[in-house]
N, C-alpha and C. Protein backbone atom coordinates (compact mmCIF):
# COMPACT_ATOMS: atom_id res chain seq x y z
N UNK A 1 9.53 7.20 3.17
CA UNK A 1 8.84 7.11 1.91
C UNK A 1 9.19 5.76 1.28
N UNK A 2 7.85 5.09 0.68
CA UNK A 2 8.02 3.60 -0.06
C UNK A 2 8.31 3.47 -0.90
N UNK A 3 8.72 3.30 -2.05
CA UNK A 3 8.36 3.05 -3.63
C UNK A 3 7.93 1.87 -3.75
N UNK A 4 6.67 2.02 -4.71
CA UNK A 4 6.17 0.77 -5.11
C UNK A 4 7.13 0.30 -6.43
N UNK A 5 7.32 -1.51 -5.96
CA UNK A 5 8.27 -2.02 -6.87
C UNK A 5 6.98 -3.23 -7.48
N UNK A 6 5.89 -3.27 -7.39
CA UNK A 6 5.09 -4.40 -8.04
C UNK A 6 3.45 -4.04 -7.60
N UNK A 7 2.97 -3.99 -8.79
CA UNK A 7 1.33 -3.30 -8.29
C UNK A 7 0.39 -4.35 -9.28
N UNK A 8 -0.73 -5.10 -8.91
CA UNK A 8 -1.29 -5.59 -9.81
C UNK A 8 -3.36 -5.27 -9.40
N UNK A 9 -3.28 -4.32 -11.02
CA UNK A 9 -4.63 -3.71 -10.81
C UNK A 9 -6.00 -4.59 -10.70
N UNK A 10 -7.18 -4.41 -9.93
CA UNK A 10 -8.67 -5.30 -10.51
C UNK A 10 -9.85 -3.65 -10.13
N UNK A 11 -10.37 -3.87 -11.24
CA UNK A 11 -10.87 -2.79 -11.58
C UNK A 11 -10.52 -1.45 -10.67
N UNK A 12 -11.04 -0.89 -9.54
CA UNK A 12 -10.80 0.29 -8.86
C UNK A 12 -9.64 -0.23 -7.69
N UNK A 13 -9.18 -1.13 -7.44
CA UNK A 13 -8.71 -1.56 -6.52
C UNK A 13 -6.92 -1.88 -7.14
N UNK A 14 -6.23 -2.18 -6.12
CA UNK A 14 -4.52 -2.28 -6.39
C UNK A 14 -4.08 -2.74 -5.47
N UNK A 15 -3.46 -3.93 -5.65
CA UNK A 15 -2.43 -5.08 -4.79
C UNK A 15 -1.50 -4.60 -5.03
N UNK A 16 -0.53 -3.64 -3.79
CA UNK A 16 0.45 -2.49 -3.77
C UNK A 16 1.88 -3.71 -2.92
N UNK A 17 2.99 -4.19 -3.41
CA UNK A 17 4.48 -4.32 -2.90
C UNK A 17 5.38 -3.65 -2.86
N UNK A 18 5.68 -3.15 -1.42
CA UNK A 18 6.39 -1.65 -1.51
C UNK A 18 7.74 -2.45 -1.48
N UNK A 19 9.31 -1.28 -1.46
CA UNK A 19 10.38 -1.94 -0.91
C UNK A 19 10.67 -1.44 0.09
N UNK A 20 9.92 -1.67 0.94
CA UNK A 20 9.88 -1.37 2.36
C UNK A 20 9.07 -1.90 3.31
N UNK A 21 9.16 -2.08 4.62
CA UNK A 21 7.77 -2.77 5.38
C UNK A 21 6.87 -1.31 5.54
N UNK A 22 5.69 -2.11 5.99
CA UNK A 22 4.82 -1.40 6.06
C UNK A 22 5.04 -1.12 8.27
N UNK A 23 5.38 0.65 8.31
CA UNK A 23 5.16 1.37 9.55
C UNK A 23 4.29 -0.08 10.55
N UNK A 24 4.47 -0.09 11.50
CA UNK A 24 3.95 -0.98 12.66
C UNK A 24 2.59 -0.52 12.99
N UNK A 25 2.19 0.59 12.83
CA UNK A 25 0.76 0.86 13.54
C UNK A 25 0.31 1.38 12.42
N UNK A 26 0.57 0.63 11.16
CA UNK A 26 -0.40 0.63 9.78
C UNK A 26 -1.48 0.01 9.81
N UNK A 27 -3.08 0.63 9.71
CA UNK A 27 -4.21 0.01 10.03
C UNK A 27 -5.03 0.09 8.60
N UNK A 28 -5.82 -0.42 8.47
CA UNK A 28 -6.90 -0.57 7.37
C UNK A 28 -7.45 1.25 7.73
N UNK A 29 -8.10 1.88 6.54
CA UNK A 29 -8.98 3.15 6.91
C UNK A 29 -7.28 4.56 7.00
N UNK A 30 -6.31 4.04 7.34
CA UNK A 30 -5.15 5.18 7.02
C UNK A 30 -4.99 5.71 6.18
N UNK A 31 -4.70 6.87 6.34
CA UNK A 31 -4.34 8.11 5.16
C UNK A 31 -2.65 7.54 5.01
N UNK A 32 -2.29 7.87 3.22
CA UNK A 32 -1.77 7.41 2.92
C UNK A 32 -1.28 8.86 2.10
N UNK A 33 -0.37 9.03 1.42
CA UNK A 33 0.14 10.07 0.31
C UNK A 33 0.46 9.00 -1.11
N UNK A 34 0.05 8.86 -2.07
CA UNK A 34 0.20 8.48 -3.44
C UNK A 34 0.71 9.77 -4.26
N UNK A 35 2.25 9.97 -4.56
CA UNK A 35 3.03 10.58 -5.14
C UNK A 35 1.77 12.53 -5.11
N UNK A 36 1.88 12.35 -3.57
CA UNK A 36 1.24 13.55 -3.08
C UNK A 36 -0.09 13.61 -2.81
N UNK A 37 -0.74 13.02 -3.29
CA UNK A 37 -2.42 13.07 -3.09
C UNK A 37 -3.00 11.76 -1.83
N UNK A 38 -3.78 12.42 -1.22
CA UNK A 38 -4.03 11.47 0.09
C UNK A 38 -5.12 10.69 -0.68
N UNK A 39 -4.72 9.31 -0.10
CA UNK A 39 -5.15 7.82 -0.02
C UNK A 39 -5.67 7.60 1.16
N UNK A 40 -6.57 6.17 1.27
CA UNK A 40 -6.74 5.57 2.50
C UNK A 40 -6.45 3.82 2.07
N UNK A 41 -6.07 3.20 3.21
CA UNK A 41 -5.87 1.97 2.61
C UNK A 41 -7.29 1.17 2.75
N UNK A 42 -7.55 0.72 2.04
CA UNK A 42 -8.34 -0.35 1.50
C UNK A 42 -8.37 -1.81 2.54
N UNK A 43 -7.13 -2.22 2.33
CA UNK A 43 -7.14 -3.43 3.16
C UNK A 43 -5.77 -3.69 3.46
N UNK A 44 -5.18 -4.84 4.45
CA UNK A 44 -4.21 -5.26 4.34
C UNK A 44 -3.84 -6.83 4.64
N UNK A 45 -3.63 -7.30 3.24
CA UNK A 45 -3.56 -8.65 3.12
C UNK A 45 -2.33 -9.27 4.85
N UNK A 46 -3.47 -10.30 4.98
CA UNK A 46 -2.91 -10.90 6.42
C UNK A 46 -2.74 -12.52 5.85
N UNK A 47 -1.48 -13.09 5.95
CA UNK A 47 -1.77 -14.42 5.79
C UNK A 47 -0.94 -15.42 7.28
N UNK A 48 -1.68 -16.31 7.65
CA UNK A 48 -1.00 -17.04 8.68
C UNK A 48 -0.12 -17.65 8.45
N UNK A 49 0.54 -18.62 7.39
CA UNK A 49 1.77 -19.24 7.24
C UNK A 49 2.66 -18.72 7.30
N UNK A 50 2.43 -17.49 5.93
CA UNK A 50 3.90 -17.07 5.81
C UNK A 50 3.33 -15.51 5.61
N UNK A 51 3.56 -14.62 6.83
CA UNK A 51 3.31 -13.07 7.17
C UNK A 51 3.96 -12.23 6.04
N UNK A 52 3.47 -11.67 5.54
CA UNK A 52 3.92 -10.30 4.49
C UNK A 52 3.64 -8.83 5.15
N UNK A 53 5.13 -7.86 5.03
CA UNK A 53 4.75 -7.09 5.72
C UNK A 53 5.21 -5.69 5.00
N UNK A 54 4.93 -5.99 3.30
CA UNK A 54 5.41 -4.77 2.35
C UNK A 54 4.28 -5.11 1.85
N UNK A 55 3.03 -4.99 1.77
CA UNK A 55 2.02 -5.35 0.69
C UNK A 55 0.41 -4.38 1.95
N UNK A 56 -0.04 -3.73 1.31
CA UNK A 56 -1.36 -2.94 0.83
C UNK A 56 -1.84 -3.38 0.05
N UNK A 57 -3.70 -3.04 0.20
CA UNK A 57 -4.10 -2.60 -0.75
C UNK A 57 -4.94 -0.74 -1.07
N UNK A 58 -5.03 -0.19 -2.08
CA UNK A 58 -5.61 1.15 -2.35
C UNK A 58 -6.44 0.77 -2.88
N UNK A 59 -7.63 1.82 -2.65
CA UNK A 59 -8.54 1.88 -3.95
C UNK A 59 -8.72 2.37 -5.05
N UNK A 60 -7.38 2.99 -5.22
CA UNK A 60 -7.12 3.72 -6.76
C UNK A 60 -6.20 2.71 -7.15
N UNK A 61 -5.58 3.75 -8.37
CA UNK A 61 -4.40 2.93 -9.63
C UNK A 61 -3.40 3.48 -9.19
N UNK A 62 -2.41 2.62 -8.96
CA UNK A 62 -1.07 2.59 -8.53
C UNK A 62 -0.70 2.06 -9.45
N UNK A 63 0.80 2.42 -10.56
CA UNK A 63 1.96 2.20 -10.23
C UNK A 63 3.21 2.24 -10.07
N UNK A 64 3.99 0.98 -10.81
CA UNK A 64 5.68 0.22 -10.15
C UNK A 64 5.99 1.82 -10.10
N UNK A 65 6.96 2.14 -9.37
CA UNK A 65 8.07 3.37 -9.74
C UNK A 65 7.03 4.83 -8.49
N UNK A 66 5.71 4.48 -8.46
CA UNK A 66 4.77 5.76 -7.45
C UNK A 66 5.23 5.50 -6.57
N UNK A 67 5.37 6.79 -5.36
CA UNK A 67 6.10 6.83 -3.87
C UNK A 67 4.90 7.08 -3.12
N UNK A 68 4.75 6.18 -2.02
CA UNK A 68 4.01 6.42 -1.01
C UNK A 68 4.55 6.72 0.33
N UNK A 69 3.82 8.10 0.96
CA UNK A 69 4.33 8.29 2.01
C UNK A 69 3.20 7.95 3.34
N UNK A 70 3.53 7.55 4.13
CA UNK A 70 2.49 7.06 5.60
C UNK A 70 2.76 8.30 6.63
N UNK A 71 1.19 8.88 6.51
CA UNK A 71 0.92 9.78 7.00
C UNK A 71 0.88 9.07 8.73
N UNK A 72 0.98 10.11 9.58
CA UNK A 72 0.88 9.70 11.48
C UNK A 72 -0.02 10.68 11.86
């Protein structure tokens, strides 16, 4: 289980920083648990310089302090 430590909202959508990495076979379209209620992720920011590997995004409102669990 993650806790989100930094969430920044744009309208239906949420740029999620967990303190944790994100599971290895985390894909875009995954069921997700948001402090119990299933999610799917939205997207997941990819950058080539410098790789981030605690950051989602949802399409709901997340936040700081909500636990996400990664469903298998």
């Amino acid at each position: 289980m993650a806790k989100v430590i930094d969430a920044l909202s744009i309208r239906d959508m949420t740029l999620v920083a967990l303190d944790e990495d994100l599971p290895m076979d985390t894909k875009i379209g995954n069921s997700v648990r948001l402090n119990g209620k299933i999610v799917h992720i939205y997207d997941i920011p990819a950058y080539d310089l410098a790789p981030v590997h605690n950051v989602l995004i949802l399409g709901v409102k997340v936040e700081v302090g909500d636990e996400i669990m990664f469903e298998k």
